[in-house]
C-alpha atoms as a PDB file:
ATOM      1  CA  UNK A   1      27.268  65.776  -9.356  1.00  0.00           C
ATOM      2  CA  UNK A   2      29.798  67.948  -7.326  1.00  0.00           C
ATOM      3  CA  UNK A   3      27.742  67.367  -3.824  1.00  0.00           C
ATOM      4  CA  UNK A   4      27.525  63.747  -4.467  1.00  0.00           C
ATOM      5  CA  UNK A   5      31.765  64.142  -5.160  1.00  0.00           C
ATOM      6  CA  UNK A   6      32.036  66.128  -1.781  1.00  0.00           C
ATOM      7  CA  UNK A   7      29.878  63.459   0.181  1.00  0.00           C
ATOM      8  CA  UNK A   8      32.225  60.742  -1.117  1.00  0.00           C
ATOM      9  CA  UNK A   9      35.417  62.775  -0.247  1.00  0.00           C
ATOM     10  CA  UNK A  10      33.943  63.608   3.343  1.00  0.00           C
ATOM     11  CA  UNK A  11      33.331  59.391   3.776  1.00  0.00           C
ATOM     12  CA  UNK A  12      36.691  58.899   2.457  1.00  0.00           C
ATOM     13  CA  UNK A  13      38.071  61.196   5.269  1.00  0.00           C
ATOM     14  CA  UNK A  14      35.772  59.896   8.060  1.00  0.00           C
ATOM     15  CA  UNK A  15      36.732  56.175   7.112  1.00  0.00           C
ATOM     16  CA  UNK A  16      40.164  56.973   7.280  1.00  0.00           C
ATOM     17  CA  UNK A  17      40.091  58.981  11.048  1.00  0.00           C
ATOM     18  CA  UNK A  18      37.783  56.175  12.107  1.00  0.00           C
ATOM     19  CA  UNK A  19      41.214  54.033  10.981  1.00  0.00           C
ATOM     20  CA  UNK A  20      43.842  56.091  12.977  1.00  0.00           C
ATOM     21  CA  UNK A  21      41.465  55.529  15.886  1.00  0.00           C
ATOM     22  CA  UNK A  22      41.141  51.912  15.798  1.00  0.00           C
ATOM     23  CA  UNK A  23      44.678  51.532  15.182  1.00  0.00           C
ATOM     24  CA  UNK A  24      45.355  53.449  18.482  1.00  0.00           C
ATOM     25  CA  UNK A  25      43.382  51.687  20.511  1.00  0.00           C
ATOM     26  CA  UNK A  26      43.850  48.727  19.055  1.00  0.00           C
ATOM     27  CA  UNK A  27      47.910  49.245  19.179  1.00  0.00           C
ATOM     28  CA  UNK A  28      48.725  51.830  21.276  1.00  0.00           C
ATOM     29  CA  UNK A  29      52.298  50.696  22.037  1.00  0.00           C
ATOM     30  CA  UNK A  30      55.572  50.327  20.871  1.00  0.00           C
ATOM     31  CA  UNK A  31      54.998  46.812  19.514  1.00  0.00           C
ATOM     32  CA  UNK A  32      52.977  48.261  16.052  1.00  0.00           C
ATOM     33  CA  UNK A  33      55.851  51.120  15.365  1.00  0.00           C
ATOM     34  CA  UNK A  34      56.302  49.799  11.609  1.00  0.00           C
ATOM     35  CA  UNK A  35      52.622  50.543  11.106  1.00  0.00           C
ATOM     36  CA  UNK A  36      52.734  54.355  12.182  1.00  0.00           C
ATOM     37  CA  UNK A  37      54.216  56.849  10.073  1.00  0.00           C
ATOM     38  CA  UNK A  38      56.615  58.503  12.519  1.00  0.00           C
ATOM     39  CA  UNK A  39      58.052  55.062  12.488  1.00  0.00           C
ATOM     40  CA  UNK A  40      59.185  55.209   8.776  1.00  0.00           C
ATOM     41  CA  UNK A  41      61.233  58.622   9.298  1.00  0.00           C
ATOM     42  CA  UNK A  42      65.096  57.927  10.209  1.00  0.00           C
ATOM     43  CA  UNK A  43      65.153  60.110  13.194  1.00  0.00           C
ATOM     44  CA  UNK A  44      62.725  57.570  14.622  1.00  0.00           C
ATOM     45  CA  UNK A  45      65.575  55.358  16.044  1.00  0.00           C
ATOM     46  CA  UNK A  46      68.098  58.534  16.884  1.00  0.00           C
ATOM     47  CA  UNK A  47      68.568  59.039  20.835  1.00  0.00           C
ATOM     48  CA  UNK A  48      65.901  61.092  22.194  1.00  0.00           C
ATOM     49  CA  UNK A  49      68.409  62.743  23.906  1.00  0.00           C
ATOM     50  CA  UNK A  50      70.355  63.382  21.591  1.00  0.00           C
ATOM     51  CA  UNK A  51      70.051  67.125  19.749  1.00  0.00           C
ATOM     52  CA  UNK A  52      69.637  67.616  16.186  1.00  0.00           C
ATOM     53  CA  UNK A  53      72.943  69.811  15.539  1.00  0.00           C
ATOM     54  CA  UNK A  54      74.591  67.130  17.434  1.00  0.00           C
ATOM     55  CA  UNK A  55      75.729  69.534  20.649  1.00  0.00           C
ATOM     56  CA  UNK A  56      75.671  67.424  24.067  1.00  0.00           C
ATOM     57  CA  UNK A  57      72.687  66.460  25.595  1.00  0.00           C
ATOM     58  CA  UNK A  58      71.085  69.537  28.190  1.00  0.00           C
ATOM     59  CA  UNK A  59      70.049  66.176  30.087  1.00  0.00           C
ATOM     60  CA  UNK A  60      71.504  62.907  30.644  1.00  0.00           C
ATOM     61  CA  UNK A  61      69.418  60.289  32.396  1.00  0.00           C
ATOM     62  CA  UNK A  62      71.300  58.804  35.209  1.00  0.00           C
ATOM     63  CA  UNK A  63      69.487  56.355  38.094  1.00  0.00           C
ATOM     64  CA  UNK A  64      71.143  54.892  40.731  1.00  0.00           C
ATOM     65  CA  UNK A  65      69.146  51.663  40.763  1.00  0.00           C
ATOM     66  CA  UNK A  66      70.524  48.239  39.161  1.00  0.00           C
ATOM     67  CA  UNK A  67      68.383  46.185  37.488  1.00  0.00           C
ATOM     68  CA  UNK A  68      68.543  43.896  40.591  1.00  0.00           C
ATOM     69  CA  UNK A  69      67.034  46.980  42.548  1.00  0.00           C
ATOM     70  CA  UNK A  70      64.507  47.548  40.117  1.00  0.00           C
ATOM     71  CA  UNK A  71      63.243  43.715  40.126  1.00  0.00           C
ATOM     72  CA  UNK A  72      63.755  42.714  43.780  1.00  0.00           C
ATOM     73  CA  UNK A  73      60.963  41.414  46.075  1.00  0.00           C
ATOM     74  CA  UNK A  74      59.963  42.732  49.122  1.00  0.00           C
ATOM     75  CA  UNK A  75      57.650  40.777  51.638  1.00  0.00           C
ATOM     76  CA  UNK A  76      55.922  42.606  53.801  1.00  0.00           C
ATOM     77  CA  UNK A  77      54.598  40.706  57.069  1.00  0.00           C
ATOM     78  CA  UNK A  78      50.868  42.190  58.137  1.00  0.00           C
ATOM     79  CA  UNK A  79      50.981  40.259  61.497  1.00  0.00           C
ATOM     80  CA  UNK A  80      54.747  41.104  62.302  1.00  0.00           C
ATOM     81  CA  UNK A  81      56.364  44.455  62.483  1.00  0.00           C
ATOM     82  CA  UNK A  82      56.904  45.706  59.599  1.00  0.00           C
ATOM     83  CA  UNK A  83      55.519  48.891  58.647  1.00  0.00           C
ATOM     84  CA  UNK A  84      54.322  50.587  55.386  1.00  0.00           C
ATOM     85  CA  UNK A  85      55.502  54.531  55.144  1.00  0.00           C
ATOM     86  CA  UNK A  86      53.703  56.166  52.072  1.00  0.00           C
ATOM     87  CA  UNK A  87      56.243  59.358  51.107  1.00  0.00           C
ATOM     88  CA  UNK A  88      53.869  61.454  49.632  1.00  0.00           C
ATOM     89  CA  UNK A  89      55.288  63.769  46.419  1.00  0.00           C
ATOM     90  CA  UNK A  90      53.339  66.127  45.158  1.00  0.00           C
ATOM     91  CA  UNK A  91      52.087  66.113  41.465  1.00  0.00           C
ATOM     92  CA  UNK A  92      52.910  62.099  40.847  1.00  0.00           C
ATOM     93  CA  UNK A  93      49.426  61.551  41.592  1.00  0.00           C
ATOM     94  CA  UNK A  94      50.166  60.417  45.561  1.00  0.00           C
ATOM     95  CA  UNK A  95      46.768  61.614  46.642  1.00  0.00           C
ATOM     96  CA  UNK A  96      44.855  58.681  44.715  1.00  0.00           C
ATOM     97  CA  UNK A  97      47.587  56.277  45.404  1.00  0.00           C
ATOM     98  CA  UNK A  98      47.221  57.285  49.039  1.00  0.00           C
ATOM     99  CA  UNK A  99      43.652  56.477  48.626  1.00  0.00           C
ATOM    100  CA  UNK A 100      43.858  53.193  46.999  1.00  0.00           C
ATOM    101  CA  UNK A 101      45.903  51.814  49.708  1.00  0.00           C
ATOM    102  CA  UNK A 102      43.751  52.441  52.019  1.00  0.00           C
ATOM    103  CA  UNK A 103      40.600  51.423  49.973  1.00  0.00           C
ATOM    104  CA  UNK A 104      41.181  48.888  47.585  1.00  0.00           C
ATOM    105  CA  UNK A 105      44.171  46.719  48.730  1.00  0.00           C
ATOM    106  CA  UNK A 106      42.757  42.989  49.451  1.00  0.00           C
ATOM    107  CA  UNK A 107      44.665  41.870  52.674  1.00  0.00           C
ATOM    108  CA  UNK A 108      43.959  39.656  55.497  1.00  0.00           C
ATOM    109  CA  UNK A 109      42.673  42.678  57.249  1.00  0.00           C
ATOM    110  CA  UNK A 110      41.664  45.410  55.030  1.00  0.00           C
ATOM    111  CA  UNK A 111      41.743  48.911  56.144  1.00  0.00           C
ATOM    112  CA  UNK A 112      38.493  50.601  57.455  1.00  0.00           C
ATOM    113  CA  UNK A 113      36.718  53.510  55.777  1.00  0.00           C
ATOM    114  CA  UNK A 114      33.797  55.227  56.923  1.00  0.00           C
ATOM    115  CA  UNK A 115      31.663  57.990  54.923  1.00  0.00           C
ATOM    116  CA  UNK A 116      32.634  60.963  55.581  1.00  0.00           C
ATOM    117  CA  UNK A 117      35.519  60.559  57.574  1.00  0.00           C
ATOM    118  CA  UNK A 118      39.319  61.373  55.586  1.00  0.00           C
ATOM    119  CA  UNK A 119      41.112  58.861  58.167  1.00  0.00           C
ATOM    120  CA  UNK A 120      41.094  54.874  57.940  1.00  0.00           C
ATOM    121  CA  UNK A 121      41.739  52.583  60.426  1.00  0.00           C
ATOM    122  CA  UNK A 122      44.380  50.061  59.028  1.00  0.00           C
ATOM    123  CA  UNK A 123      45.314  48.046  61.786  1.00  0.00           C
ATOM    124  CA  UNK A 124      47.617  44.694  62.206  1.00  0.00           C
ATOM    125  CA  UNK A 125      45.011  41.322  62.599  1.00  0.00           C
ATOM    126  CA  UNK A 126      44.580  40.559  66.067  1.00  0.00           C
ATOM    127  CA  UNK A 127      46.610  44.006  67.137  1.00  0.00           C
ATOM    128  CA  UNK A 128      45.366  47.678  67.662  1.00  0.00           C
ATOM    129  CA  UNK A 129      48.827  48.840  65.907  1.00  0.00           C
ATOM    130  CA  UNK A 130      49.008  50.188  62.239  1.00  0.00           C
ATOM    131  CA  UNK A 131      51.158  48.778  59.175  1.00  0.00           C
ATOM    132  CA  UNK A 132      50.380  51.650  57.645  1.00  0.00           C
ATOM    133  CA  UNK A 133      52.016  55.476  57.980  1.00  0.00           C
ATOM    134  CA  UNK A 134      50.294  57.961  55.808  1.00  0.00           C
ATOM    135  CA  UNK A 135      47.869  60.640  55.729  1.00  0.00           C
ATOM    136  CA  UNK A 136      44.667  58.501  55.140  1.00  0.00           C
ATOM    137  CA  UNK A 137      45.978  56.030  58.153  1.00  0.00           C
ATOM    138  CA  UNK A 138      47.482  58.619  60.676  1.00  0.00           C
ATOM    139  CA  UNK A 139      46.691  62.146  59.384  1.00  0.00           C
ATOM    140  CA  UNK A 140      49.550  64.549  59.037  1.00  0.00           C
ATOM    141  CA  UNK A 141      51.728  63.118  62.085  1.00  0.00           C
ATOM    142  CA  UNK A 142      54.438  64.806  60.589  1.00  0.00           C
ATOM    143  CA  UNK A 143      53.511  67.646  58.442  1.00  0.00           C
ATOM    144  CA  UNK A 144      51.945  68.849  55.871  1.00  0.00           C
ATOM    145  CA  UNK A 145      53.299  67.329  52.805  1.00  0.00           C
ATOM    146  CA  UNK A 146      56.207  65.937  54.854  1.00  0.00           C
ATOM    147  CA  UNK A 147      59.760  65.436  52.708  1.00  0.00           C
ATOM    148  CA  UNK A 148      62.137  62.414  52.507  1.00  0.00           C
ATOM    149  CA  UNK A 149      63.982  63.805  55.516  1.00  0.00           C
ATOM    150  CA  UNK A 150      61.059  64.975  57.918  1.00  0.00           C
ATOM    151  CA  UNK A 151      59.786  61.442  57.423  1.00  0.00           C
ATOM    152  CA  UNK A 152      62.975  59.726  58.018  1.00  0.00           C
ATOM    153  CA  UNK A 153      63.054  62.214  61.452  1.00  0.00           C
ATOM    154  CA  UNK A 154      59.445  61.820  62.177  1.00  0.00           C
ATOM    155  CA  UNK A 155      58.606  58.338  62.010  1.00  0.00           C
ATOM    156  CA  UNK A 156      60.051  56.217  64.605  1.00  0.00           C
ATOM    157  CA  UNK A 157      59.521  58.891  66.821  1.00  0.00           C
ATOM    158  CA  UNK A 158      55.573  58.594  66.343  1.00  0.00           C
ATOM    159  CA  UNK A 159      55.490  54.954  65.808  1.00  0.00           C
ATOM    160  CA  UNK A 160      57.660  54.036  69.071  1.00  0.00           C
ATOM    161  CA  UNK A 161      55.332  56.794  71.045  1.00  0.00           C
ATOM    162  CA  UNK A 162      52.407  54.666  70.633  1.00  0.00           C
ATOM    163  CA  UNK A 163      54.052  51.841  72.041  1.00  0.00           C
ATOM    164  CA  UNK A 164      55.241  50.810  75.435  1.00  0.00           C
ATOM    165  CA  UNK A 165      59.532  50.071  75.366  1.00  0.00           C
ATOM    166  CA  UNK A 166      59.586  46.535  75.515  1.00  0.00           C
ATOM    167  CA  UNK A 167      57.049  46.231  72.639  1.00  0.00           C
ATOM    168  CA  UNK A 168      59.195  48.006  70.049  1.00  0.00           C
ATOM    169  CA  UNK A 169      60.531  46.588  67.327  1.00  0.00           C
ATOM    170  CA  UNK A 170      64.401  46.736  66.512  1.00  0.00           C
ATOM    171  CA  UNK A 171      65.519  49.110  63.502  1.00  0.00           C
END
């Protein structure tokens, strides 16, 4: 009788992991927070940045973009002059992102890969000129893990080199 009692128990548990499990696949967002538990407690609303004792917050988020910022479009012309610089920041997970850009982005003309090579060739259609600046379209033209400000240096300089004076575009 007690094995039988300890199979039950250990199907009870089971069907109730197998539960949590659905449920967090199945709702894995914010919009289910009345089902979870966490979501009952009252601290569940507080200010995550606010501390417990109530002393001021170590960090305060502040961002310097407006919501107009945030939501804006930007069109980016292939055939014209405009020009794609990928600022590369280590740890964010740049490396694939580099990659996909290079690989998977349907355009008009899509950038060429070859096995085995680390450079593509991502050139305008109808022009032997890239609209891309990275690693995986130029290599390191200006550095290993170039910054914000070596880029900003770096760029024009390279981009303008590769063409003749009257074929440069206006910044």
């Amino acid at each position: 009788m007690e094995e039988r009692s300890h199979k039950v128990l250990l199907a009870l548990v089971m069907l109730f992991l197998f539960a949590v499990i659905v449920l967090q696949y199945v709702c894995p967002g914010t919009e289910c927070q009345l089902l979870r538990l966490r979501a009952l407690s009252p601290a569940a609303a507080a200010d995550p940045y606010r501390a417990e004792d109530e002393t001021p917050a170590r960090f305060v988020p502040r961002f310097n973009f407006s919501a107009g910022d945030l939501l804006r479009r930007v069109d980016f012309n292939i055939k014209g002059d405009d020009l794609i610089v990928f600022l590369h920041i280590q740890k964010t997970g740049g490396t694939t992102f580099g990659r996909h850009l290079v690989r998977n982005i349907q355009l008009e003309q899509p950038c060429e890969c070859r096995a085995g090579q680390k450079k593509c060739t991502c050139h305008r259609p109808g022009k032997r000129e890239t609209w891309l600046f990275s690693r995986f379209s130029t290599g390191w033209s200006c550095g290993l893990h170039a910054d914000w400000t070596e880029l900003t240096n770096c760029v024009p300089s390279v981009v303008d080199s590769k063409k003749e004076v009257r074929l440069r575009p206006s910044r």
